[in-house]
Every structure is written in structure tokens, then in C-alpha cells.
Protein backbone atom coordinates (compact mmCIF):
# COMPACT_ATOMS: atom_id res chain seq x y z
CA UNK A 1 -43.62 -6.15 65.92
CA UNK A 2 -40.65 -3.77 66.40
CA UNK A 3 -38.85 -5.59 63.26
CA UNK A 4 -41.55 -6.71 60.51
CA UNK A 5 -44.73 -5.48 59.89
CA UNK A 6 -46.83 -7.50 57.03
CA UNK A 7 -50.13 -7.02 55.65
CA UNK A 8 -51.66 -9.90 54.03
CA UNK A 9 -54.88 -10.68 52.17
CA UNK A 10 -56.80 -13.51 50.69
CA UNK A 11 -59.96 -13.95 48.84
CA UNK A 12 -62.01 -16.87 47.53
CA UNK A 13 -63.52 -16.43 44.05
CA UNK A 14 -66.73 -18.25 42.95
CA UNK A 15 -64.87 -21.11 41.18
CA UNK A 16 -63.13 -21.80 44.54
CA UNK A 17 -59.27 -20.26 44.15
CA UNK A 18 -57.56 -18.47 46.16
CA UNK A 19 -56.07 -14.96 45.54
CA UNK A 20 -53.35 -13.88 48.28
CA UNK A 21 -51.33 -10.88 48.71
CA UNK A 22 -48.91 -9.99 51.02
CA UNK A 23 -46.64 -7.10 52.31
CA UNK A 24 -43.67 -7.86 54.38
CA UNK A 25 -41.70 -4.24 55.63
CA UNK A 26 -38.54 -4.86 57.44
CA UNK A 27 -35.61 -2.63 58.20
CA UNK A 28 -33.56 -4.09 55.69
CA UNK A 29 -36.38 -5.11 53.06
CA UNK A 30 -39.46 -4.84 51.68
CA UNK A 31 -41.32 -8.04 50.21
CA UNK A 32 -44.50 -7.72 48.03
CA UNK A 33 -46.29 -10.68 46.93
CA UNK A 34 -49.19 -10.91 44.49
CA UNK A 35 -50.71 -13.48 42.90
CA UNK A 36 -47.59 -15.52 40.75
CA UNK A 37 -45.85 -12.01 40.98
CA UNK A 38 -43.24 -10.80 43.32
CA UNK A 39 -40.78 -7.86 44.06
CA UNK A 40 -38.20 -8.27 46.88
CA UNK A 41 -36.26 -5.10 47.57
CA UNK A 42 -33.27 -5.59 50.19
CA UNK A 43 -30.03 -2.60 49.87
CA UNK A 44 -27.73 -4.28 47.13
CA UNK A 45 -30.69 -5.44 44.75
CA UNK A 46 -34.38 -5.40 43.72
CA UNK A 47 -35.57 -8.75 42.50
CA UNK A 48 -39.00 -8.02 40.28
CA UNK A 49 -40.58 -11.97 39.06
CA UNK A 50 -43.94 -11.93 36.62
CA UNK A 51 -45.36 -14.15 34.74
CA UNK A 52 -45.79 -11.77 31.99
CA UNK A 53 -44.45 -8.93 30.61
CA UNK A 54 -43.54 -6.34 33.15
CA UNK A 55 -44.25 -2.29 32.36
CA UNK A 56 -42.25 0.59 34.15
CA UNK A 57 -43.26 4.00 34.13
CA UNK A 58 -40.41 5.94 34.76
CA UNK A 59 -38.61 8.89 33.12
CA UNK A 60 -35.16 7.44 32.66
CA UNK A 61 -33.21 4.15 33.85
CA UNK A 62 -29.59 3.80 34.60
CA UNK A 63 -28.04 0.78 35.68
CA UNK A 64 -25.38 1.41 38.80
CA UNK A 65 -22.62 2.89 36.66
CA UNK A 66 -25.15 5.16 35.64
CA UNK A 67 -25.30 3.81 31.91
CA UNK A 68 -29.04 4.10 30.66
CA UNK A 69 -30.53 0.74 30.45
CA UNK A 70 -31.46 -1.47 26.95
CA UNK A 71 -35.37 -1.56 27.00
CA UNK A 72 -35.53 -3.46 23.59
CA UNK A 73 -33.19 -5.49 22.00
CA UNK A 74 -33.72 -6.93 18.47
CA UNK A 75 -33.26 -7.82 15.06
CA UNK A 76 -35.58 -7.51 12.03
CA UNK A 77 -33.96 -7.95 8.17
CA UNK A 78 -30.50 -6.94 8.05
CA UNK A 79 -30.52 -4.88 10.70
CA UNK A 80 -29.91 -5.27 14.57
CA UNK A 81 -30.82 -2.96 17.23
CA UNK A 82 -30.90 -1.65 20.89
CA UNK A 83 -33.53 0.41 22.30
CA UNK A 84 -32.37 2.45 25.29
CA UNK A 85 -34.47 3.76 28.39
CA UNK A 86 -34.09 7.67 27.67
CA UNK A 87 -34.63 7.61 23.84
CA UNK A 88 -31.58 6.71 21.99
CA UNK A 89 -31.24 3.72 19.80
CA UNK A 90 -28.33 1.58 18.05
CA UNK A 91 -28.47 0.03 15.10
CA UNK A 92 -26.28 -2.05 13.34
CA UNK A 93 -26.64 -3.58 9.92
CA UNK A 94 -25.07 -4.35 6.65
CA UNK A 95 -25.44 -4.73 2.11
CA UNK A 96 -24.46 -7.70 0.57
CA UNK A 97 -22.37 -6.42 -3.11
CA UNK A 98 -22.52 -9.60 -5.27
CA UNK A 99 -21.73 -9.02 -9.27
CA UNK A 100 -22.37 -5.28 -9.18
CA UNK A 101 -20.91 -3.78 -12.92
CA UNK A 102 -18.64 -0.44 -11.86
CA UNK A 103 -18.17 0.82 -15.45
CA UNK A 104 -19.84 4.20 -15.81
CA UNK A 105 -17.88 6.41 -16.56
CA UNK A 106 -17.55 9.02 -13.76
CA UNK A 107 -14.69 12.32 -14.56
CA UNK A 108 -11.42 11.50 -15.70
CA UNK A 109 -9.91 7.94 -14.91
CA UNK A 110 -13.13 6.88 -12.40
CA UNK A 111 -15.91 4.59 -12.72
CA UNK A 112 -19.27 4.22 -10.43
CA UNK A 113 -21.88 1.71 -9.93
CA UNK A 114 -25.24 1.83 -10.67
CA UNK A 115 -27.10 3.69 -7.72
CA UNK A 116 -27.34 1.08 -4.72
CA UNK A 117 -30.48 1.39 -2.99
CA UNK A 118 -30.09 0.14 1.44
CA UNK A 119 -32.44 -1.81 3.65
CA UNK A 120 -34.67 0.59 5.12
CA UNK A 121 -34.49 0.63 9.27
CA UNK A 122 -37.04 -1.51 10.99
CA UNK A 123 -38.70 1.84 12.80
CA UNK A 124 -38.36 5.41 12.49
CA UNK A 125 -35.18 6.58 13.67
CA UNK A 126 -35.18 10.68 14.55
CA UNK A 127 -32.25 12.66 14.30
CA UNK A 128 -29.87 9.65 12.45
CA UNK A 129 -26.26 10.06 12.38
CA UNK A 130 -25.09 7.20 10.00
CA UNK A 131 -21.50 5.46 9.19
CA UNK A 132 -21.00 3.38 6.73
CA UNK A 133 -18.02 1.43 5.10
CA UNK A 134 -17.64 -1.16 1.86
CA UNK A 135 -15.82 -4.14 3.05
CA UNK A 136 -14.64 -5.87 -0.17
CA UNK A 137 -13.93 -9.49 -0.68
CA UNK A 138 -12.27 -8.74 -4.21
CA UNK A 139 -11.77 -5.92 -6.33
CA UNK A 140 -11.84 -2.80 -3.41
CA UNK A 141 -13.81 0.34 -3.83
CA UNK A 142 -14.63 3.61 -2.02
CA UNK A 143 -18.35 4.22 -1.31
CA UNK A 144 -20.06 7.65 -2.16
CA UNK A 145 -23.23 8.70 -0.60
CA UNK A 146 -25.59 10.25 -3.24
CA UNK A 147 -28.45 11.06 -1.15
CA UNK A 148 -28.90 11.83 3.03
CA UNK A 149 -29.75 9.39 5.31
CA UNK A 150 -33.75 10.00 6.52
CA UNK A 151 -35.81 8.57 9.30
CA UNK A 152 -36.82 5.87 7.41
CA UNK A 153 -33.45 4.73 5.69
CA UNK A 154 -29.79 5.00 4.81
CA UNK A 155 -28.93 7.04 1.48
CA UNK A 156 -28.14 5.40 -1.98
CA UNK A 157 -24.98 4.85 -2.49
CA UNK A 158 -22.49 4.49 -5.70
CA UNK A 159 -19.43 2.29 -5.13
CA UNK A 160 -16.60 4.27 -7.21
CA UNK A 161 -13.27 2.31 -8.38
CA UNK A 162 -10.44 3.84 -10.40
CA UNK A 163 -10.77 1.44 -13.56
CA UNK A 164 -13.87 -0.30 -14.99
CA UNK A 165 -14.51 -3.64 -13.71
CA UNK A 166 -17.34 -5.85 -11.87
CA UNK A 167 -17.26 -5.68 -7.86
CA UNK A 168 -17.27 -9.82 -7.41
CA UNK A 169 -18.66 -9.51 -3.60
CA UNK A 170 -18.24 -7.56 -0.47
CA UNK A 171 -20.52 -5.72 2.08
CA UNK A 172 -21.74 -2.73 2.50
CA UNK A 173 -21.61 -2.39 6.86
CA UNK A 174 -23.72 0.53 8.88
CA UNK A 175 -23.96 1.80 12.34
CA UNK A 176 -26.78 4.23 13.48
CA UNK A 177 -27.21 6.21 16.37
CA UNK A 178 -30.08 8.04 17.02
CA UNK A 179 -33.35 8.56 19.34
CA UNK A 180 -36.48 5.86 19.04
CA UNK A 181 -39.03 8.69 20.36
CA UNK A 182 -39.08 12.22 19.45
């Protein structure tokens, strides 16, 4: 007709059931049924429905402020994380400090920790760029990288106070931002 045009199909299998598909075109949407899948396309939204998990192929994906869109969110040890459609990942995470000794000496009037060794990140993350910050629930500190953050983790860090004492508890919080896919 002058307003829809639909295709449809249908097939019986051997064991009896019925496999239907249908295209519905009209000037203000498009309908395509398949099976228990759908996608309904109209000007102000496209509805997708699947039973399963649903794969797009597409270079980039921005939502209608043109944000790129969260492909993966997660969580796996102490860290949290958002995969994003062109690449770039967020992860959040965090140390717990419980009874760590900050009494080596370290130059005049300081003290450090023993090395403090981070959670590595749940995947690869290329091209890191790392903050991180000791939130104390006692005796404060400052925290000192001693290494650089790789692909695989945050540094080591030492936890450096002004006179010798034990840190009693605190946290040790990050926040990465980097790319997922090189």
C-alpha cells in the first residue's frame, strides 16, 4: 500500500515449529521481527529486544548528548570499572591500611612504611593515568609512589609520617583512566 509495506515469512521445521519473520516499513517506522527478537525503529527511539546477548558492530557509540556509551560495566576484587564504546575505561578502586609499622627511618625527622604492594587491575589497561590518595582513620600520612603505574597495576607505595608510629587503619583510594583496547 501507499503507507506500509511488510514482508513476512514462515517456515515449518521437521519437529513441527514454526519460524516467522517479518518486516513492517512505514513512513514513520520500521519494525523487524525475528524469531523471540525484535527491533522497532520510530524518530525519537530504537527499541532492540533479544533473548540473548546482543552484538553491535560499529566504530563508536554516543548516546544523544553525544557522550560515548558504557559497553561494560563491572566489578572484580577491589576494583570497579566502566568500559566505554570508543576505547576508554574507568576504574575505581581502593587499599585497606590496617596495623602498618611507619618507623623507618627516612632523612631527617621522617619515617616510611614498609613498601605497600596494590591490587593489580582486573584487565590490561593501556596508556594509565592514575590518582591516588590515603584516607586515614587515625594517625594521617602522605603517600609516596616508589614505582610507575603499568598496564597491569598501580605502583608500590610507602606511606611517610613525620614521627615513628603504627598507621591503625585507613585506605588507600584510586581512580584510573585509560583505554581497554590499544
Amino acid at each position: 500500500s501507499d503507507s506500509m509495506t511488510s514482508l513476512y515469512s514462515s517456515e515449518t521445521t521437521s519437529s513441527g515449529e514454526v519460524n516467522r519473520s517479518a518486516v513492517n516499513v512505514t513512513p514513520s517506522s520500521v519494525y523487524v521481527y525475528s524469531g523471540s527478537s525484535n527491533i522497532s525503529i520510530i524518530p525519537t527511539q530504537i527499541d532492540v529486544t533479544a533473548p540473548g546477548d546482543l552484538t553491535i558492530n560499529v566504530s563508536s557509540f554516543r548516546d544523544s548528548y553525544g557522550q560515548f556509551l558504557s559497553v561494560e560495566e563491572g566489578s572484580s576484587g577491589n576494583w570497579s570499572y566502566r568500559k566505554f564504546s570508543n576505547g576508554d575505561v574507568e576504574l575505581w578502586g581502593s587499599y585497606t591500611v590496617s596495623g602498618v609499622p611507619c618507623s623507618t627511618s627516612f632523612g631527617s625527622s621522617m619515617y616510611r612504611s614498609d613498601a605497600l604492594t596494590m591490587p593489580a587491575f582486573p584487565f590490561s589497561v593501556y596508556n594509565p593515568n592514575l590518582t591516588a590518595s590515603y584516607e586515614s582513620d587515625g594517625y594521617g600520612a602522605m603517600l609516596w609512589a616508589i614505582a610507575t603505574t603499568t598496564e597491569t597495576s598501580p605502583p608500590s607505595y610507602y606511606l611517610i609520617r613525620i614521627d615513628s608510629s603504627t598507621i591503625v587503619s585507613g585506605k588507600i583510594n584510586f581512580h584510573v583512566n585509560g583505554k581497554w583496547t590499544t
